[in-house]
C-alpha atoms as a PDB file:
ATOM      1  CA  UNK A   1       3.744   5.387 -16.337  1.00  0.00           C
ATOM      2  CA  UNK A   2       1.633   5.992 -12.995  1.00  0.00           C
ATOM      3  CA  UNK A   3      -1.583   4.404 -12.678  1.00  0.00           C
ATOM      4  CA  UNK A   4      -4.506   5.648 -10.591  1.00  0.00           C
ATOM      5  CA  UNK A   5      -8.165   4.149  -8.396  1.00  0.00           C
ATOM      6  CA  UNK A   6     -10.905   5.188 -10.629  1.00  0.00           C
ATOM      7  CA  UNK A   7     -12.562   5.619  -6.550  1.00  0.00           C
ATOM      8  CA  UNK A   8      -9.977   8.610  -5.713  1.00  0.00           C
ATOM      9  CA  UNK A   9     -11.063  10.499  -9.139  1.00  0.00           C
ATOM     10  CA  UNK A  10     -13.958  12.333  -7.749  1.00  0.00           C
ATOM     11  CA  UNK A  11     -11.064  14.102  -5.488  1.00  0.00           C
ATOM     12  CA  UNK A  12      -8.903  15.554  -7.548  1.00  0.00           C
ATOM     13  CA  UNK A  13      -9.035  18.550  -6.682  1.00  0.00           C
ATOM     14  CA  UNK A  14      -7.994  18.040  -3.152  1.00  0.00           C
ATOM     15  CA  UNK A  15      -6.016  14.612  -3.472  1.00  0.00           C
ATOM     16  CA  UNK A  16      -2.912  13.589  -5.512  1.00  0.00           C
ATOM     17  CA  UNK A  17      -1.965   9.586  -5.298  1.00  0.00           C
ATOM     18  CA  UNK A  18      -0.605   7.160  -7.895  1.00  0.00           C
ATOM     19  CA  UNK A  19       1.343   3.739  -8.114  1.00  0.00           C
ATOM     20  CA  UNK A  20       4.233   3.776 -10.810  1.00  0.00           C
ATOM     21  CA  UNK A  21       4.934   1.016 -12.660  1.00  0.00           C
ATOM     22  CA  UNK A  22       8.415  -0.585 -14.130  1.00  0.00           C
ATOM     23  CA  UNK A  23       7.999   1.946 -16.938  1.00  0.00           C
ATOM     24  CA  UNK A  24       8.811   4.859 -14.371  1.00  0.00           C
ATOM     25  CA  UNK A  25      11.598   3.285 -12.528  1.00  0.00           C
ATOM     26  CA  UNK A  26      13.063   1.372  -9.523  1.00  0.00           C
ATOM     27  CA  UNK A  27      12.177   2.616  -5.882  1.00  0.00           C
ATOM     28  CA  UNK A  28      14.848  -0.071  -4.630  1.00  0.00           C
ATOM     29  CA  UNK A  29      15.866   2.012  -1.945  1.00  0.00           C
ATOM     30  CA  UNK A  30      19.312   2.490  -3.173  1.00  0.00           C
ATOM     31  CA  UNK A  31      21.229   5.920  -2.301  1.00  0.00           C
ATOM     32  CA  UNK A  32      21.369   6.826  -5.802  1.00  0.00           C
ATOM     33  CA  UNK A  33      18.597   4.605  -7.621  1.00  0.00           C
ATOM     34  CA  UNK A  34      16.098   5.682  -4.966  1.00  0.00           C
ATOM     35  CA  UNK A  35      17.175   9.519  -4.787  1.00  0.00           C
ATOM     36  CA  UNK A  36      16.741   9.982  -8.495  1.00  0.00           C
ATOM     37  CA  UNK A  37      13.663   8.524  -8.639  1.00  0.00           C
ATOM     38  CA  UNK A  38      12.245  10.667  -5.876  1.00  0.00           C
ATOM     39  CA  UNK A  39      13.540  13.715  -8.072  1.00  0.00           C
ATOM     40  CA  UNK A  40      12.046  12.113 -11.045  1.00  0.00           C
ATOM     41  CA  UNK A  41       8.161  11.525  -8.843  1.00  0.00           C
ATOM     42  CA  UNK A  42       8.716  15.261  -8.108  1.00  0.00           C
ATOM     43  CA  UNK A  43       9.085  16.412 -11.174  1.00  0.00           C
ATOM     44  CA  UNK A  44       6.192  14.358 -12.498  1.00  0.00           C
ATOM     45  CA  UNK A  45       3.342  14.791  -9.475  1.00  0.00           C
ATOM     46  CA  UNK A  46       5.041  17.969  -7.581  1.00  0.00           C
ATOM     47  CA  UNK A  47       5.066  15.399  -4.799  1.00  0.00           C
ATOM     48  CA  UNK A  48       8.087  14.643  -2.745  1.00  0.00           C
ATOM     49  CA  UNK A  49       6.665  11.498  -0.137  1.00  0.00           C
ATOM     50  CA  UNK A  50       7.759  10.102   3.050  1.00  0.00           C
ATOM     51  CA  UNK A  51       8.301   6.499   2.895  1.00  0.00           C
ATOM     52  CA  UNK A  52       8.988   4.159   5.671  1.00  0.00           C
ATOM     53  CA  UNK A  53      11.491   1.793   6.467  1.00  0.00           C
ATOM     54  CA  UNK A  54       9.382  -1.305   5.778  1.00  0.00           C
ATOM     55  CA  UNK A  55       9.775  -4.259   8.273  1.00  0.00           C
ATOM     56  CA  UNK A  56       6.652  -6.431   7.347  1.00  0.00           C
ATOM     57  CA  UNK A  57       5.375  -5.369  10.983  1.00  0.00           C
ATOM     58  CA  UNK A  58       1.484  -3.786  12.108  1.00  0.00           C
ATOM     59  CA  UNK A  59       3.655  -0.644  13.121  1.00  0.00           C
ATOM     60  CA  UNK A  60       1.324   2.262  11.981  1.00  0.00           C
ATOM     61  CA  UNK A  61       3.082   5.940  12.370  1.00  0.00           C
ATOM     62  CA  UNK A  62       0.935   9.277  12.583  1.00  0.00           C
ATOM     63  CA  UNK A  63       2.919  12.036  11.077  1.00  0.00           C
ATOM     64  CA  UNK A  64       2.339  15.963  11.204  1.00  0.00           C
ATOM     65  CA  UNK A  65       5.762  16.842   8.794  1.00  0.00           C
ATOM     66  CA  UNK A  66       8.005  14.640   6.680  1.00  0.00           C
ATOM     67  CA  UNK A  67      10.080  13.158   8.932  1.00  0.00           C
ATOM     68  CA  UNK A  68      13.499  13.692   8.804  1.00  0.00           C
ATOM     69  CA  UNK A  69      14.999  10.068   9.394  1.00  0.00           C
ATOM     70  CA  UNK A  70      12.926   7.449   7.832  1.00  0.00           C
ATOM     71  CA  UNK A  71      11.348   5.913  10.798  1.00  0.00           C
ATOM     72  CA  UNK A  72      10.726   2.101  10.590  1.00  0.00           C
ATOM     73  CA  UNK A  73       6.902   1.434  10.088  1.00  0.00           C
ATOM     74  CA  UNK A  74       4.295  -0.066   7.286  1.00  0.00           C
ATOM     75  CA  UNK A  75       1.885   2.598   7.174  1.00  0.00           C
ATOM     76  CA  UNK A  76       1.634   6.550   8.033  1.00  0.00           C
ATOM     77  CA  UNK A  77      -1.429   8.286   8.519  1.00  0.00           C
ATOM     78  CA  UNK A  78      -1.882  12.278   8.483  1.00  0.00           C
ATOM     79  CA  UNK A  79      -3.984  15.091   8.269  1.00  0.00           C
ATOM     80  CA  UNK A  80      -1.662  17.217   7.053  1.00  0.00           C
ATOM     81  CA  UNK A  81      -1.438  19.249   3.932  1.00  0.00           C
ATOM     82  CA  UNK A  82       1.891  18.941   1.532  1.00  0.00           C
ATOM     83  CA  UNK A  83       3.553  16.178   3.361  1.00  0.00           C
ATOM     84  CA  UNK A  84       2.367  13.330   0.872  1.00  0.00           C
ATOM     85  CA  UNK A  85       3.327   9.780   2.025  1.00  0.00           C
ATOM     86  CA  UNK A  86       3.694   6.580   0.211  1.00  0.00           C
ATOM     87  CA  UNK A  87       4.875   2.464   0.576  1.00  0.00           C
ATOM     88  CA  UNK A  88       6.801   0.673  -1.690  1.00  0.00           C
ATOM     89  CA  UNK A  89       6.012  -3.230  -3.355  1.00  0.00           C
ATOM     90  CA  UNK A  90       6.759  -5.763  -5.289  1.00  0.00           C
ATOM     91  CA  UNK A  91       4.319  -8.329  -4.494  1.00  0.00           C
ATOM     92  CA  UNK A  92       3.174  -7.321  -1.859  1.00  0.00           C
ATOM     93  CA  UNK A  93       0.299  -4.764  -1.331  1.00  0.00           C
ATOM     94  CA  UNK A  94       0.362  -1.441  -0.725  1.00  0.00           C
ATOM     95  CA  UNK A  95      -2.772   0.282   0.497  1.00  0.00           C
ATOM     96  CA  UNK A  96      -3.910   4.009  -0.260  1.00  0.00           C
ATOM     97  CA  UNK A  97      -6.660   5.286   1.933  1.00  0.00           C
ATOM     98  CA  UNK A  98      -8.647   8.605   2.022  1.00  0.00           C
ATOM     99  CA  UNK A  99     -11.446  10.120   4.163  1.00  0.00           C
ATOM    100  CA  UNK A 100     -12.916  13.091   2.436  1.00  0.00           C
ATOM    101  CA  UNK A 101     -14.815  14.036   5.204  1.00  0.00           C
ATOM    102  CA  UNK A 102     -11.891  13.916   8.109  1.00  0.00           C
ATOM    103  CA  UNK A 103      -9.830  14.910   5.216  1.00  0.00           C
ATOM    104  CA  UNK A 104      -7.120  12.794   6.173  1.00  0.00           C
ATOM    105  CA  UNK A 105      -4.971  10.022   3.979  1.00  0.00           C
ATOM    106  CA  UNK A 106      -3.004   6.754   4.887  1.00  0.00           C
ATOM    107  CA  UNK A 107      -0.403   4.311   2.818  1.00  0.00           C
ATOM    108  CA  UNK A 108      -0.025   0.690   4.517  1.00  0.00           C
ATOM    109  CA  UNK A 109       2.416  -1.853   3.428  1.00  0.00           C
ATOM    110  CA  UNK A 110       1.371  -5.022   3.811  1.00  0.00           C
ATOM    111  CA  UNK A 111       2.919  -8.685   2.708  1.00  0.00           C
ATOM    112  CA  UNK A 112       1.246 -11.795   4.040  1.00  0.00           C
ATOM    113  CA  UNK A 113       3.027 -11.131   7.520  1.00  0.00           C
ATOM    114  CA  UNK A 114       1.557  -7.189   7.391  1.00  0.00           C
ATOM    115  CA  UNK A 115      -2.233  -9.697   6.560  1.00  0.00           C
ATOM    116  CA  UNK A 116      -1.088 -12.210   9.483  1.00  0.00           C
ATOM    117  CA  UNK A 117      -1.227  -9.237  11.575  1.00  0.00           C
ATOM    118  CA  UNK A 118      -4.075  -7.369  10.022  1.00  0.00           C
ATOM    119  CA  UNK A 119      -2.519  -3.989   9.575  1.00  0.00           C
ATOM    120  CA  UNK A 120      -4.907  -3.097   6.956  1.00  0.00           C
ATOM    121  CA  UNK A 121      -8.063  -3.337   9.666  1.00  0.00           C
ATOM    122  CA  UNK A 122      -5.539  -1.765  12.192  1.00  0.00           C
ATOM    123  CA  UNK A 123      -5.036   1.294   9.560  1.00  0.00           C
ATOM    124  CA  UNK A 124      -8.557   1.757   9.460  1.00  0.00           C
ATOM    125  CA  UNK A 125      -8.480   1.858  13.582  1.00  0.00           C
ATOM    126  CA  UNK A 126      -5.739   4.208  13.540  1.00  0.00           C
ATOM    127  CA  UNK A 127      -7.500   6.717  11.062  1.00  0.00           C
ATOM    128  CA  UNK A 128     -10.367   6.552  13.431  1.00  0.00           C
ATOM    129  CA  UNK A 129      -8.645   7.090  16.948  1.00  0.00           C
ATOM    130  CA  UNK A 130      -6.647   9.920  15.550  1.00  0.00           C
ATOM    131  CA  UNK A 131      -9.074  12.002  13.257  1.00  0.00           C
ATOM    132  CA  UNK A 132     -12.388  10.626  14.273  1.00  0.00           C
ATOM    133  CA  UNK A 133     -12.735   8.143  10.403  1.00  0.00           C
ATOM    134  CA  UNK A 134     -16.133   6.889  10.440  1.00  0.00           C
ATOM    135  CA  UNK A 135     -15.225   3.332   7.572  1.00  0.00           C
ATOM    136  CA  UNK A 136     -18.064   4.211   6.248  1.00  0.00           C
ATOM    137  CA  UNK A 137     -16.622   7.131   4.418  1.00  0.00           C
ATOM    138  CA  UNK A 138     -13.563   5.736   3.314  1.00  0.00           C
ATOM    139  CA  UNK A 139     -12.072   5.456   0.413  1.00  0.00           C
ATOM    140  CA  UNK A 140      -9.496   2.518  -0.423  1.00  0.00           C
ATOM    141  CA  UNK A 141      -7.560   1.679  -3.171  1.00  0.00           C
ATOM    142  CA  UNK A 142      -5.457  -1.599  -3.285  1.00  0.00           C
ATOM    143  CA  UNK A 143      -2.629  -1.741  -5.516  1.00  0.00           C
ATOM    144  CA  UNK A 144      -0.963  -4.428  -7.619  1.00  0.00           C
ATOM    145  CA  UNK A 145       0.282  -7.310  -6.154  1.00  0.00           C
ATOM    146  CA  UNK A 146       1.194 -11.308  -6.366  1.00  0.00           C
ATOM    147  CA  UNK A 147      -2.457 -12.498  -6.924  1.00  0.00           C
ATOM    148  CA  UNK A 148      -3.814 -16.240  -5.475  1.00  0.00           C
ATOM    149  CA  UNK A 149      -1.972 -18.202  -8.836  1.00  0.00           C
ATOM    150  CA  UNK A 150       1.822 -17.183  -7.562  1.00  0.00           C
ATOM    151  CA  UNK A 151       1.338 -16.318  -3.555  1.00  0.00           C
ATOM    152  CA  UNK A 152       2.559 -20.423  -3.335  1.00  0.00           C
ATOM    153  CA  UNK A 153       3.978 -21.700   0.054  1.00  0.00           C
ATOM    154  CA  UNK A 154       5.712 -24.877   0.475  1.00  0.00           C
ATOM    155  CA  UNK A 155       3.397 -25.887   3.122  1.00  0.00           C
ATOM    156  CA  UNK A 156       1.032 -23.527   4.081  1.00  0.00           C
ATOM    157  CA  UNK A 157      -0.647 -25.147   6.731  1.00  0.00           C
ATOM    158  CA  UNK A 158       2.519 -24.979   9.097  1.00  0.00           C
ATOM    159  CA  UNK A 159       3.912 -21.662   7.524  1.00  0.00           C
ATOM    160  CA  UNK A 160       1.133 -19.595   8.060  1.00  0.00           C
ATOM    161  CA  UNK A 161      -1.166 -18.582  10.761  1.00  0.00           C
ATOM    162  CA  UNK A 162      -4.340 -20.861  11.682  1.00  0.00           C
ATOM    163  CA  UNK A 163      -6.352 -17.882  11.026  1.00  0.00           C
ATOM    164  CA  UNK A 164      -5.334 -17.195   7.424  1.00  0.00           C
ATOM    165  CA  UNK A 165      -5.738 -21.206   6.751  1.00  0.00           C
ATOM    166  CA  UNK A 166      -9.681 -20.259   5.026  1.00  0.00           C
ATOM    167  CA  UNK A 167      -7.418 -18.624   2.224  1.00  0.00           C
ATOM    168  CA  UNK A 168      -5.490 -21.184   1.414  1.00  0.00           C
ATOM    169  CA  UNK A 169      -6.307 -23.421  -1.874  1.00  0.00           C
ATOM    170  CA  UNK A 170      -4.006 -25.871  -2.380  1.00  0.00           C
ATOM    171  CA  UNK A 171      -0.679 -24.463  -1.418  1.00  0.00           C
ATOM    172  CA  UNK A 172      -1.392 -20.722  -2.440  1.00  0.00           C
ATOM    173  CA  UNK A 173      -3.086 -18.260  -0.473  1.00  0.00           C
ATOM    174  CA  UNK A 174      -5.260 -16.124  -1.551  1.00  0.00           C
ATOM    175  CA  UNK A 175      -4.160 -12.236  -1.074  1.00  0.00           C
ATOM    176  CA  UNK A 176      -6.737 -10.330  -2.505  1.00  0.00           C
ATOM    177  CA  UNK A 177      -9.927 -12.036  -0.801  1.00  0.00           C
ATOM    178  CA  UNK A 178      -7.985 -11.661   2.261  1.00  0.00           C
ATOM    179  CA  UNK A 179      -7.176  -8.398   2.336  1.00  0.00           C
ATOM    180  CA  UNK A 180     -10.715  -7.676   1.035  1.00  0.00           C
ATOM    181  CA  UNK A 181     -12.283  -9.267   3.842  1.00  0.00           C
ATOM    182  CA  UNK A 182     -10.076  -7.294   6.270  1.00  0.00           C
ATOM    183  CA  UNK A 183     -11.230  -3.816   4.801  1.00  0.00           C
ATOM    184  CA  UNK A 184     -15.046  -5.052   5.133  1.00  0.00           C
ATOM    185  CA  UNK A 185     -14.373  -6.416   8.273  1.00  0.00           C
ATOM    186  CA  UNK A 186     -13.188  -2.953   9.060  1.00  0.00           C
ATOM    187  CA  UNK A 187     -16.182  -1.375   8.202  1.00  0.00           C
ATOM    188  CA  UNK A 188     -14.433  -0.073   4.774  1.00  0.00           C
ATOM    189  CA  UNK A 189     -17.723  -0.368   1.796  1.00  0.00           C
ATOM    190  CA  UNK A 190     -16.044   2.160  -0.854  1.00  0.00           C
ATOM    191  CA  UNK A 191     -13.254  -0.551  -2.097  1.00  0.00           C
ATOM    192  CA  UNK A 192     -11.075  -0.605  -5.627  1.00  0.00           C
ATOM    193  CA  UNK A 193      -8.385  -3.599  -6.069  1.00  0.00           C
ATOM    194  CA  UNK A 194      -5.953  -3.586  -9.281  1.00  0.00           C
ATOM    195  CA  UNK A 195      -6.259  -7.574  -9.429  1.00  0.00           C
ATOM    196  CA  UNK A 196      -3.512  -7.606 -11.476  1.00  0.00           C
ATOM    197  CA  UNK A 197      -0.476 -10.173 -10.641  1.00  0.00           C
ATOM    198  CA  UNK A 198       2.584  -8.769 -10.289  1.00  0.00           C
ATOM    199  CA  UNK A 199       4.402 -12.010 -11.416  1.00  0.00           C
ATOM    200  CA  UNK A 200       2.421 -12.627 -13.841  1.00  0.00           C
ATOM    201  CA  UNK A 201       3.274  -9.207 -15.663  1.00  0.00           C
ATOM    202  CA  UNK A 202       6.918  -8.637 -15.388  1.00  0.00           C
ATOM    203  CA  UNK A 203       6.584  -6.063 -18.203  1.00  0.00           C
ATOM    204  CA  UNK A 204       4.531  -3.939 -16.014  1.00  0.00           C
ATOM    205  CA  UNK A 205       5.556  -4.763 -12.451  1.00  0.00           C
ATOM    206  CA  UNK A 206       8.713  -5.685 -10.302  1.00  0.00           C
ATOM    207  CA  UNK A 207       8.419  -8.810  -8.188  1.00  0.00           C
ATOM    208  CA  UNK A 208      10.367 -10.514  -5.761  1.00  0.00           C
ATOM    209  CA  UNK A 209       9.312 -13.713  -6.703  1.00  0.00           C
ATOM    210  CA  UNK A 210      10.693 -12.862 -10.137  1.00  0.00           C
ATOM    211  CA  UNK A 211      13.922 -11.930  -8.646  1.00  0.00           C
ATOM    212  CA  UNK A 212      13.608  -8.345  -9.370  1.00  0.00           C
ATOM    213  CA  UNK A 213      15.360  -5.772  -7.316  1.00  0.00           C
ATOM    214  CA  UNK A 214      12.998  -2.938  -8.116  1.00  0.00           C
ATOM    215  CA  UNK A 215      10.160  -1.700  -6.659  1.00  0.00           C
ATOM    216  CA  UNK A 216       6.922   0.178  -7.290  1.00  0.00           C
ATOM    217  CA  UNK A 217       6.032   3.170  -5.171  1.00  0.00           C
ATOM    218  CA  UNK A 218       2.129   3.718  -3.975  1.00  0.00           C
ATOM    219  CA  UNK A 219       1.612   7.609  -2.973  1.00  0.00           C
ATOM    220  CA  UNK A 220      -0.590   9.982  -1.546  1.00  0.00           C
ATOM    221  CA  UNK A 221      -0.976  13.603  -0.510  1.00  0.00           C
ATOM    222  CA  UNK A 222      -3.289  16.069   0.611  1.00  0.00           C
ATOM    223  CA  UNK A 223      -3.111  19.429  -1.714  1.00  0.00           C
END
């Protein structure tokens, strides 16, 4: 199964994007697990995507083909037509973004160290230094991920950031009003979250506070 933002629907015609879900399979990364279900995404979309080698960093990569070697970043933007480009999660978020005006696309990958380091709001930066984005005519979509009743710490106040500390409640921090603010903070108005926890449905997602060793797959691509 591949879900969709109800906010991207209005661009078919131009746009293809999805997130799958444990009912399509494992993007784990593995030689063969991985590789098939690339094949099997191609099959099902006609899209072959790039995906990074995810560090948890704020590295943002502008690409013009599908590279090669999978570079180590947590987001690619392009302009580029047929070279679709994804992220992979389990817990955390991963971040599809579209400009229908500068015509132009970005995934982001982004945990709470990716938040710590605001790569979302440095996405949105990125898109505008390299294609001219004005936020305002963004769209983003936010994917499933661990939602504030599982994103627990064992002491928050010393593990995380001073500047993340307003999104703490109790010892959990809250993921999607922080990522939320970071998008409006950016500028970003046209927003859609799937608020859906990913440990919470372990029918649906993969999570690595479940122990799972799958992961879901966030795409996009410019027809």
């Amino acid at each position: 199964m591949i879900l969709q933002f109800d906010l991207f629907a209005p661009y078919s015609d131009r746009l293809v994007h999805g997130i799958t879900t444990r009912q399509f399979g494992s993007f784990n990364g593995s030689e063969i697990g991985y590789g098939d279900q690339l094949k099997k995404l191609e099959e099902a979309t006609g899209l072959r995507p790039a995906f990074p080698i995810q560090i948890h960093s704020d590295s943002i990569l502008k690409i013009v083909d599908s590279p090669k070697v999978r570079p180590e970043a947590d987001a690619f933007v392009t302009q580029s037509k047929n070279v679709p480009i994804g992220v992979k999660s389990a817990d955390c978020q991963g971040i599809l973004f579209f400009d229908p005006v500068r015509n132009a696309i970005a995934a982001t990958h982004s945990g709470w160290r990716g938040s710590a380091q605001n790569i979302i709001g440095k996405t949105v930066e990125r898109m505008k230094s390299e294609f001219g984005t004005d936020p305002n005519d963004l769209v983003v979509g936010i994917g499933p991920s661990i939602g504030p009743c599982c994103l627990e710490f064992t002491d928050p106040e010393k593990e995380l950031p001073a500047h993340l500390h307003p999104y703490v409640k109790g010892r959990n921090l809250d993921f999607w009003s922080l990522s939320l603010d970071q998008l409006k903070g950016a500028g970003v108005k046209n927003i859609e979250i799937k608020a859906v926890c990913t440990k919470c449905n372990p029918d649906r997602f993969y999570s690595h506070r479940n122990k799972d060793t799958g992961r879901m797959a966030l795409f996009i691509g410019l027809k």
